[in-house]
C-alpha atoms as a PDB file:
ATOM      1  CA  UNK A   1      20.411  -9.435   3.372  1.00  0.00           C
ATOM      2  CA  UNK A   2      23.427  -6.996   3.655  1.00  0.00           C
ATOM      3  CA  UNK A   3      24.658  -5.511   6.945  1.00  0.00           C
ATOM      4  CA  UNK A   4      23.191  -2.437   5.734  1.00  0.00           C
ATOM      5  CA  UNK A   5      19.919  -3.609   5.118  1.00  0.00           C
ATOM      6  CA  UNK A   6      19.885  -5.373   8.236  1.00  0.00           C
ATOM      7  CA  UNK A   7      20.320  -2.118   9.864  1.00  0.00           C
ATOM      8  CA  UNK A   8      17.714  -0.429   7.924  1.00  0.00           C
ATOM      9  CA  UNK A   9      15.384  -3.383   8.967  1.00  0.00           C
ATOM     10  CA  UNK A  10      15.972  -2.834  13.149  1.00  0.00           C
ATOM     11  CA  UNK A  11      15.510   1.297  12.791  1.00  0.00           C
ATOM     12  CA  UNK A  12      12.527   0.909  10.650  1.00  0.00           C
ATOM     13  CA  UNK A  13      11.248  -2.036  13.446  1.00  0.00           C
ATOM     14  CA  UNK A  14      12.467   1.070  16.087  1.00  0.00           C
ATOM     15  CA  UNK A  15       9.938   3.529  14.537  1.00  0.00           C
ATOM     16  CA  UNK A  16       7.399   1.004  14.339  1.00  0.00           C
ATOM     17  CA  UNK A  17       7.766   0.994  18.255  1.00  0.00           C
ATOM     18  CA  UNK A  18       8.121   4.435  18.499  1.00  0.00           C
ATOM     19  CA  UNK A  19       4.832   4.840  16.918  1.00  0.00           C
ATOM     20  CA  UNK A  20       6.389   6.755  14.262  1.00  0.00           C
ATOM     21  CA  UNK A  21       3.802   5.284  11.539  1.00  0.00           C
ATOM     22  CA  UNK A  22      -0.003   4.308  12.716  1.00  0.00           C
ATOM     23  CA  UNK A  23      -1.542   0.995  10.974  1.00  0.00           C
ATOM     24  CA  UNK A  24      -5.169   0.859  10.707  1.00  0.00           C
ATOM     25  CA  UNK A  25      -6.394  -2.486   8.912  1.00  0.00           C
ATOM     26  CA  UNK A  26      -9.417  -3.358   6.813  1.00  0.00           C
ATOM     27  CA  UNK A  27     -10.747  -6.783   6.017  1.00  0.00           C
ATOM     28  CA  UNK A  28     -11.502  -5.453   2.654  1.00  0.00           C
ATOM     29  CA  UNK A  29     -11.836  -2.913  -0.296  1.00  0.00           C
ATOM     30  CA  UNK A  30     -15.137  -1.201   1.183  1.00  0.00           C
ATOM     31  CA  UNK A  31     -13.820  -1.090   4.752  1.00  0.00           C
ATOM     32  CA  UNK A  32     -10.875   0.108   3.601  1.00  0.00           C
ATOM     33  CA  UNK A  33     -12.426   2.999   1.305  1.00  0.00           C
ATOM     34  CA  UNK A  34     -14.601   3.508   5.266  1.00  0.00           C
ATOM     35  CA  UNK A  35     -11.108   3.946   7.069  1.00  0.00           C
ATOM     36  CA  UNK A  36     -10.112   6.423   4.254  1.00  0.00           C
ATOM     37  CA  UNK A  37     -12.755   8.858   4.400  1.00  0.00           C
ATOM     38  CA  UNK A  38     -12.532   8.692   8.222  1.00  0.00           C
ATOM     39  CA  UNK A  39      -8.827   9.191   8.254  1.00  0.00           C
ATOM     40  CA  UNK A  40      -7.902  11.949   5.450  1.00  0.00           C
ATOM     41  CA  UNK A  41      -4.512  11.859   6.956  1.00  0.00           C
ATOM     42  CA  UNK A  42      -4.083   8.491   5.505  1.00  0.00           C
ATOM     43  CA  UNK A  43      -0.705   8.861   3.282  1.00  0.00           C
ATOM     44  CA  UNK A  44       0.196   5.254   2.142  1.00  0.00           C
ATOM     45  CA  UNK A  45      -1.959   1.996   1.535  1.00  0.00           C
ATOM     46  CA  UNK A  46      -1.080  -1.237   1.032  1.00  0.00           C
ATOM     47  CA  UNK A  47      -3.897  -3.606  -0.869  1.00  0.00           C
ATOM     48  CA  UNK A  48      -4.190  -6.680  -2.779  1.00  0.00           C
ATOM     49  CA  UNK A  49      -6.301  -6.938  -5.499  1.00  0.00           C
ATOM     50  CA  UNK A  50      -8.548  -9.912  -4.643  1.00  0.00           C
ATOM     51  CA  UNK A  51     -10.294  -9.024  -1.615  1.00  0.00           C
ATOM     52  CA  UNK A  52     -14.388  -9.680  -0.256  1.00  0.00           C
ATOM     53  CA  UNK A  53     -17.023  -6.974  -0.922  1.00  0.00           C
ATOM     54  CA  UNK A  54     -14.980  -4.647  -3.060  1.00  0.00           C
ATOM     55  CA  UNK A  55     -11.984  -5.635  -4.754  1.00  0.00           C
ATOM     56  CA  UNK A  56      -8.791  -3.702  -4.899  1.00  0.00           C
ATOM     57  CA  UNK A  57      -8.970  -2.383  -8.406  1.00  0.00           C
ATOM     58  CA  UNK A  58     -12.052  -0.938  -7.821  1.00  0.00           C
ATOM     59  CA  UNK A  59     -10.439   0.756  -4.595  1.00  0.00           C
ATOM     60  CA  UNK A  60      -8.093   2.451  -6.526  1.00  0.00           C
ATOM     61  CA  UNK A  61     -10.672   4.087  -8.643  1.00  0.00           C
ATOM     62  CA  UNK A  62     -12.316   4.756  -5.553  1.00  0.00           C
ATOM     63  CA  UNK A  63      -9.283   6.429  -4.041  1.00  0.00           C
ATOM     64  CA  UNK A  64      -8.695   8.542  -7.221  1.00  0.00           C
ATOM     65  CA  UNK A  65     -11.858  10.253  -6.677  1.00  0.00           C
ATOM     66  CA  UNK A  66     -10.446  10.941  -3.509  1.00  0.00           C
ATOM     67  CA  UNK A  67      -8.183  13.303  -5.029  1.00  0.00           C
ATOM     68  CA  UNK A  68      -5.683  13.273  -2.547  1.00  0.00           C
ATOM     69  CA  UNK A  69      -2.383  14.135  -3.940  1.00  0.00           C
ATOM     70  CA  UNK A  70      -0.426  12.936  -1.423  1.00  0.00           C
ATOM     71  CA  UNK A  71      -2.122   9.312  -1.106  1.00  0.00           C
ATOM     72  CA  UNK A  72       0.635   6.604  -2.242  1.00  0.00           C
ATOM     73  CA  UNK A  73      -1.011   3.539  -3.196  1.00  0.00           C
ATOM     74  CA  UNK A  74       1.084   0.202  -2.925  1.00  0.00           C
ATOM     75  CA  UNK A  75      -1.022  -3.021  -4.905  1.00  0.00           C
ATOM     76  CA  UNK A  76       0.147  -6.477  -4.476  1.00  0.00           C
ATOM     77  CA  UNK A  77      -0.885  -9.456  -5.963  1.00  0.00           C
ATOM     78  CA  UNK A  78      -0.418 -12.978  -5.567  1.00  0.00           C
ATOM     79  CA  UNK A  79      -0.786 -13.904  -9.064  1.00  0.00           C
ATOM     80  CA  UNK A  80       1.196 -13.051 -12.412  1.00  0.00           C
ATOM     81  CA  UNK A  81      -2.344 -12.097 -14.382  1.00  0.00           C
ATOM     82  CA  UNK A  82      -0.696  -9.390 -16.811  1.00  0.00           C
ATOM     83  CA  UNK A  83      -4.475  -7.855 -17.202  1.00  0.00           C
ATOM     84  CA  UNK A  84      -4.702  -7.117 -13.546  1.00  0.00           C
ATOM     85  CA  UNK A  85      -1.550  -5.870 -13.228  1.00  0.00           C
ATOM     86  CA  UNK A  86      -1.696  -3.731 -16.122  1.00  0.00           C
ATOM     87  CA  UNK A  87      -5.749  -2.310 -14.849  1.00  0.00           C
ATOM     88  CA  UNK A  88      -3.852  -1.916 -11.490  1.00  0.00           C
ATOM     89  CA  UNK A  89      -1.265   0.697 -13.056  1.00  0.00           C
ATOM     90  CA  UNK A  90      -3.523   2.478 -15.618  1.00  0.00           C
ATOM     91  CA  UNK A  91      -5.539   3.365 -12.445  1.00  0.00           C
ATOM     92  CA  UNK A  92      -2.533   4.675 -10.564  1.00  0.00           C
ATOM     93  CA  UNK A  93      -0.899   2.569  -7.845  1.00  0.00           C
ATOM     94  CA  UNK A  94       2.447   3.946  -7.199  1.00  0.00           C
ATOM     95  CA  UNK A  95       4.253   0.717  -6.413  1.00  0.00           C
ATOM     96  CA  UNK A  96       3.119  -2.978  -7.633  1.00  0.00           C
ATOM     97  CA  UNK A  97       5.818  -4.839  -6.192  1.00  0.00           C
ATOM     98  CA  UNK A  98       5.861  -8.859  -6.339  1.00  0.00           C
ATOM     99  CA  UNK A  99       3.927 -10.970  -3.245  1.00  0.00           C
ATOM    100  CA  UNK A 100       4.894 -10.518  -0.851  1.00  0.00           C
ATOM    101  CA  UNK A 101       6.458  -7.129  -0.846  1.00  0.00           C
ATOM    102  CA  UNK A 102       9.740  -6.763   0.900  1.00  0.00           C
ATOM    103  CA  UNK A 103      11.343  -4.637   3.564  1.00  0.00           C
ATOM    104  CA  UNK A 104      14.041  -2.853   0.981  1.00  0.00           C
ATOM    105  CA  UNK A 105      10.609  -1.941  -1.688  1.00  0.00           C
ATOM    106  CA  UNK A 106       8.367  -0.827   1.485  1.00  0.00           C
ATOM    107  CA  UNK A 107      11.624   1.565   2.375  1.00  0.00           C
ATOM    108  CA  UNK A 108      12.167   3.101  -0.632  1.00  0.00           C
ATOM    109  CA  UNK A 109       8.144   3.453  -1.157  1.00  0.00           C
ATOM    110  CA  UNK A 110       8.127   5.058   2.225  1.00  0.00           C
ATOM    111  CA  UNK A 111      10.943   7.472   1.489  1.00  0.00           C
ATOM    112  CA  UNK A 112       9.325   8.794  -1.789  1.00  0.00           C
ATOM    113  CA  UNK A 113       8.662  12.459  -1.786  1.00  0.00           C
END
């Protein structure tokens, strides 16, 4: 990683601290969906698409008819299955970065208008 990355990694660890972004976690798609509703101020998720109960394809329907325009949607995946992938981004994820995502993709993802 560059010196400037490296940087970018401690401030973003810094704001973490700082409680500059909240985390809530779900053990899958349905508790997930749950957190959602109760936390409209949600403005990024990160999801795989193989979880229990409700997988995260069918999540991202789900948060479509959420219709919240300012929902980001980041879908990773384990596995190279081109079908998945391309269901994932017909139903709208904003980033489907390799497994496991890095610092530099989360950034830029975060950063997005």
């Amino acid at each position: 990683m560059s010196r400037h990355g490296s940087v970018d990694k401690a401030k973003f660890r810094r704001n973490i601290r700082k409680g500059e972004y909240e985390f809530f976690f779900a053990a899958n798609g349905l508790e997930a969906l749950s957190t959602l509703v109760d936390h409209p101020d949600i403005d990024i998720i990160l999801t795989d698409i193989n979880m229990p109960e409700m997988d995260g394809l069918t999540l991202l329907t789900k948060v479509n008819e959420l219709k919240n325009p300012v929902l980001k949607t980041v879908i990773i995946s384990a596995y190279g299955d081109m079908e998945n992938i391309r269901t994932a981004m017909n139903r709208g994820p904003s980033i489907l970065p390799p497994n496991p995502s890095t610092l530099k993709i989360w950034k830029l993802h975060l950063q997005e208008p």
